[in-house]
Protein backbone atom coordinates (compact mmCIF):
# COMPACT_ATOMS: atom_id res chain seq x y z
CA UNK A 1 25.13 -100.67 17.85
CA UNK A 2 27.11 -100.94 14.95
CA UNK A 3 28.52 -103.49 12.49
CA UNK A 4 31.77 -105.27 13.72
CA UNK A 5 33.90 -102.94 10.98
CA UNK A 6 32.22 -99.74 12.42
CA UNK A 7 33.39 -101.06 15.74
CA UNK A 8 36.76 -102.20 14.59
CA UNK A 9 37.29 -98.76 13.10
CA UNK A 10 36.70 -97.20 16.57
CA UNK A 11 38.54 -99.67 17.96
CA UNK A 12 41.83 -98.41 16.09
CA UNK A 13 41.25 -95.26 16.84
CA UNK A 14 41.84 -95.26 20.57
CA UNK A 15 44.43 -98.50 20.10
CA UNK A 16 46.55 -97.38 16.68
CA UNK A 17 49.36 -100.25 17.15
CA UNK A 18 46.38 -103.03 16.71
CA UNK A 19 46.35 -103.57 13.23
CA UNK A 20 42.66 -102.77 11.83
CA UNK A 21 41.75 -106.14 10.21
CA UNK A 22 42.65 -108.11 13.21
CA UNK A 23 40.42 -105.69 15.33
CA UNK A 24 37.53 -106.52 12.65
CA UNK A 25 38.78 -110.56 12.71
CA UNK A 26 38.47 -110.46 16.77
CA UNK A 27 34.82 -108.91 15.98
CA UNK A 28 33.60 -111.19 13.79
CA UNK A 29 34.99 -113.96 16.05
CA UNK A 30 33.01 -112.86 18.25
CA UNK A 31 30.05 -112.46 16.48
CA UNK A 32 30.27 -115.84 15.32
CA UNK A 33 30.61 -117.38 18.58
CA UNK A 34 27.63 -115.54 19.54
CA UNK A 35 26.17 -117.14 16.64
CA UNK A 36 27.06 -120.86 17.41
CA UNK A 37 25.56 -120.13 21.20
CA UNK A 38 22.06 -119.41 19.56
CA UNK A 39 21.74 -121.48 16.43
CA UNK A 40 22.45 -125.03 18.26
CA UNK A 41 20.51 -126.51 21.08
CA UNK A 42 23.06 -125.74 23.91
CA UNK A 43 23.23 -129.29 25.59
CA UNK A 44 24.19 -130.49 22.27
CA UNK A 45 27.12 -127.83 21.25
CA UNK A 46 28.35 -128.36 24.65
CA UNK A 47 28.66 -132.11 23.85
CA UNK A 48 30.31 -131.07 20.69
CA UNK A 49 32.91 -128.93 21.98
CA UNK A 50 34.15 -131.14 24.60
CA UNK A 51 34.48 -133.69 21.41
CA UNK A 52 36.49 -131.35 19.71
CA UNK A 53 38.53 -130.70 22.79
CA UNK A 54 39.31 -134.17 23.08
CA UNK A 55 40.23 -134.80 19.36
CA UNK A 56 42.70 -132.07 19.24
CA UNK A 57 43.89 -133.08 22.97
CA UNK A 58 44.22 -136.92 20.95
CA UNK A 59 46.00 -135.26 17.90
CA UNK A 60 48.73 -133.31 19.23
CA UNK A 61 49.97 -136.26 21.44
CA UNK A 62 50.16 -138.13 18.63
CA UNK A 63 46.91 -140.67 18.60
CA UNK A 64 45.43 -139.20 14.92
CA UNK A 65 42.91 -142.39 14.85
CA UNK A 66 41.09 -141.48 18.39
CA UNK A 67 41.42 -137.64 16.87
CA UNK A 68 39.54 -138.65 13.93
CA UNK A 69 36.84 -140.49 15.92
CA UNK A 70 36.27 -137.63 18.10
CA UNK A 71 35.51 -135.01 15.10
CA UNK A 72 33.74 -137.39 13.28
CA UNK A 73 31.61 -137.75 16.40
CA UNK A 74 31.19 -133.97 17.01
CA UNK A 75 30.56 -134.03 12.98
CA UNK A 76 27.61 -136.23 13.10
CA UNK A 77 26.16 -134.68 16.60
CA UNK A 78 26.07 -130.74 15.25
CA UNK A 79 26.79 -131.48 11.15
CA UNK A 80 25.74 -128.03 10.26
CA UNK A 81 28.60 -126.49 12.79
CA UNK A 82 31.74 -126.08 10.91
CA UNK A 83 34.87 -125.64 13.55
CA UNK A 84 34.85 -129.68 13.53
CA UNK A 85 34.88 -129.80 9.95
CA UNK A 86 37.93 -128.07 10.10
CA UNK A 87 39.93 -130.20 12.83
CA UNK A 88 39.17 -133.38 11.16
CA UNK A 89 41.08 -131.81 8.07
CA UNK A 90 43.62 -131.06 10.37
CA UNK A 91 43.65 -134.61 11.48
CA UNK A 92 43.68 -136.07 7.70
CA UNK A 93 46.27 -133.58 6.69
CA UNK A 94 48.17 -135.11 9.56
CA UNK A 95 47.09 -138.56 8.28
CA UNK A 96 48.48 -138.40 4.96
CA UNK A 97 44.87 -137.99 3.17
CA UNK A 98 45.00 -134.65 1.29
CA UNK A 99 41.93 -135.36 -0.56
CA UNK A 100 39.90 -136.03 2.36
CA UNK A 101 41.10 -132.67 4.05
CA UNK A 102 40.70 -130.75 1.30
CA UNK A 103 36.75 -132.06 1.25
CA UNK A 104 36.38 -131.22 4.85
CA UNK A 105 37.49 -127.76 4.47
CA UNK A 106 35.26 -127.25 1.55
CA UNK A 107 32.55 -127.78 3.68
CA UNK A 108 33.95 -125.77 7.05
CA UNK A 109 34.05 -122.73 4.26
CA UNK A 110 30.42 -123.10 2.96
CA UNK A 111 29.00 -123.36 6.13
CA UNK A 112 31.24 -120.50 7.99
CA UNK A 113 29.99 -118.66 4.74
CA UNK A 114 33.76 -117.55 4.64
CA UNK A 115 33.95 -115.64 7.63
CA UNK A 116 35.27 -115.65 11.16
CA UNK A 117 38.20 -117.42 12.67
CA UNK A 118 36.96 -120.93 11.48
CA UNK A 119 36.56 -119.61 7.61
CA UNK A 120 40.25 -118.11 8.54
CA UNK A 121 41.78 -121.23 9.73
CA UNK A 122 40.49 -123.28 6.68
CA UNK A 123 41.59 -121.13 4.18
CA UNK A 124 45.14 -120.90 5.38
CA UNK A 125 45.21 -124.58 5.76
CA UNK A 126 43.87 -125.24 2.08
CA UNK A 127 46.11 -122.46 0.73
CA UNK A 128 49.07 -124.20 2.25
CA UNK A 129 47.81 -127.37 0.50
CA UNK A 130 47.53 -125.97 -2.74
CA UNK A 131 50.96 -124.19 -2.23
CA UNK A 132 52.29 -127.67 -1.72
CA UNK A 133 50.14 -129.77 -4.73
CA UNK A 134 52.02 -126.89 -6.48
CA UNK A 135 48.39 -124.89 -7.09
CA UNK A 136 49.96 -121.65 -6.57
CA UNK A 137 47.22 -119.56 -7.82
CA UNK A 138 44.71 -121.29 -6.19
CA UNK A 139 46.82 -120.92 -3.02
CA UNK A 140 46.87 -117.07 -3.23
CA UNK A 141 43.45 -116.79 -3.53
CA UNK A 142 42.99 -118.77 -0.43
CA UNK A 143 46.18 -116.53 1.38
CA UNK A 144 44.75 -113.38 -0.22
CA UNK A 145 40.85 -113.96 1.80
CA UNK A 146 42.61 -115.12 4.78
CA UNK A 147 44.66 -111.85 4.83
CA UNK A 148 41.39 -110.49 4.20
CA UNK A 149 39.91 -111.67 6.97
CA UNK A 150 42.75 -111.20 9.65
CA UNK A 151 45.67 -113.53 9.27
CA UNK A 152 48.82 -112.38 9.25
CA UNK A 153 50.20 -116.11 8.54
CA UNK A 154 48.15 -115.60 5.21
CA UNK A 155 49.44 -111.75 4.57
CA UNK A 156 53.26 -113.70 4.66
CA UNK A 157 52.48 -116.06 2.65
CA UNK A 158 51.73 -113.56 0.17
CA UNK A 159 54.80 -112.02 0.29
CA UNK A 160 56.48 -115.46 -0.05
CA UNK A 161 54.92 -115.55 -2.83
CA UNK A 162 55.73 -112.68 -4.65
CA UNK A 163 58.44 -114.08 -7.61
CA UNK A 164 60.90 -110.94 -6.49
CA UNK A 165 60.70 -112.44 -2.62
CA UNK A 166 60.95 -115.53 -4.20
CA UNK A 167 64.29 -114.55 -5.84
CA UNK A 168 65.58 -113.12 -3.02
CA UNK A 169 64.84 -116.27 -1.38
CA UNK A 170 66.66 -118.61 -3.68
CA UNK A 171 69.66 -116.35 -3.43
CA UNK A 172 70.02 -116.45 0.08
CA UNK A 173 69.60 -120.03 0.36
CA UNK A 174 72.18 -120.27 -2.28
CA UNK A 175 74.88 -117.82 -0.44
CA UNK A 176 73.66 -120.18 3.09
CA UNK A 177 74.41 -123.55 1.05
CA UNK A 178 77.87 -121.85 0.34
CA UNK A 179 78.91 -121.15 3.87
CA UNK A 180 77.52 -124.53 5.27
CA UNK A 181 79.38 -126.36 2.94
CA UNK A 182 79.06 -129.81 1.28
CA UNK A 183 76.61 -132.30 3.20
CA UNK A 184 74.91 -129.57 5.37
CA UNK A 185 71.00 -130.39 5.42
CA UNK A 186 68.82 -129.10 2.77
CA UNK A 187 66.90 -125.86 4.01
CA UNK A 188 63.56 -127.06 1.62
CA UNK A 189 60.41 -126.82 3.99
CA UNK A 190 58.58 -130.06 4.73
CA UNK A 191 54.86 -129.97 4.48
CA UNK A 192 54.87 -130.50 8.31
CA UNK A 193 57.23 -127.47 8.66
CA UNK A 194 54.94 -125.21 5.65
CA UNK A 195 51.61 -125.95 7.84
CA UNK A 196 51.19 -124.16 10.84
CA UNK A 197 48.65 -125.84 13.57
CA UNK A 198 45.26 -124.76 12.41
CA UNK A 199 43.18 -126.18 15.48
CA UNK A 200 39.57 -124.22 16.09
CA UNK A 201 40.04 -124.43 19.94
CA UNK A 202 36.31 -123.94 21.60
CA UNK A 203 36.11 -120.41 22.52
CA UNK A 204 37.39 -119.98 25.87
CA UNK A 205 38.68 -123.32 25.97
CA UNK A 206 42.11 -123.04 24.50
CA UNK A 207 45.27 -123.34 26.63
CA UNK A 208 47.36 -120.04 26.61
């Protein structure tokens, strides 16, 4: 049959405007949701997906305490399954606890084994956290194995990064400060604005 970068290979072939490493993310993605279906009793990673459906339903209308609740629960009903892992750093991040998110998505990344969309997710998320502590290197490693793995999110970042973007950056913020004029609102990027959702929506469960 093929492993999912043989596939993705073919895959650009016969569609050359989808970019190769998101054909091998989608595969892998996949391949790990295959994964979850036969490594977890399925009445149980049912009960855990509707959990996590209901924390991130919780978080993004604002109630971060019931979101918290809800991954903890899906945490201690499948705590070898790392998508929850992942949303309750989410919901921390959200929460103000940067030290608690950054645990969670140590352990989303050692039990993904760094791959797939939830090994993805987390690294972008903990890159952007780094980015913000002021880790940078740290953060382009994290950016640099997203890109790796499929994010384009992560392959900007990386160019962001790079101290002649950065430069070009500063200059046009300058030259934009200029024709705003005195008392216009600083352009600096909040961490709300820096971190994109990161949410591991149940596979076939997430709202277009």
């Amino acid at each position: 049959m093929g492993t999912a970068g043989d596939r993705a290979v073919l895959h650009s072939i016969f569609h050359p405007q989808s970019p190769l490493r998101e054909a091998i993310a989608e595969e892998q993605e996949q391949e790990q949701e295959q994964e979850d279906a036969g490594a977890f009793e399925p009445e149980l990673l049912e009960q855990a997906l509707a959990l996590e459906i209901q924390g991130i339903t919780a978080a993004e209308s604002g109630d971060l305490d019931k979101a918290l609740e809800r991954f903890g629960q899906a945490v201690r009903l499948l705590p070898e399954r790392a998508s929850a892992y992942n949303n309750r750093a989410q919901a921390l991040r959200l929460k103000g606890d940067v030290a608690g998110a950054m645990e969670d998505l140590a352990v989303a990344l050692e039990l993904s084994k760094g791959a797939g969309r939830v090994a993805r997710q987390a690294l972008v998320q903990r890159g952007l956290l780094q980015r913000l502590q002021g880790h940078d290197e740290a953060a382009r490693k994290d950016f640099a194995e997203a890109a790796r793995l499929g994010s384009a999110f992560a392959r900007q970042q990386l160019v962001l990064m790079n101290p002649y973007a950065a430069l070009c950056n500063q200059m046009l913020s300058e030259v934009m400060k200029k024709l705003q004029g005195p008392g216009a609102p600083s352009q600096e990027p909040s961490q709300e604005q820096l971190l994109p959702g990161s949410w591991t929506h149940p596979a076939g469960r997430q709202a277009p």
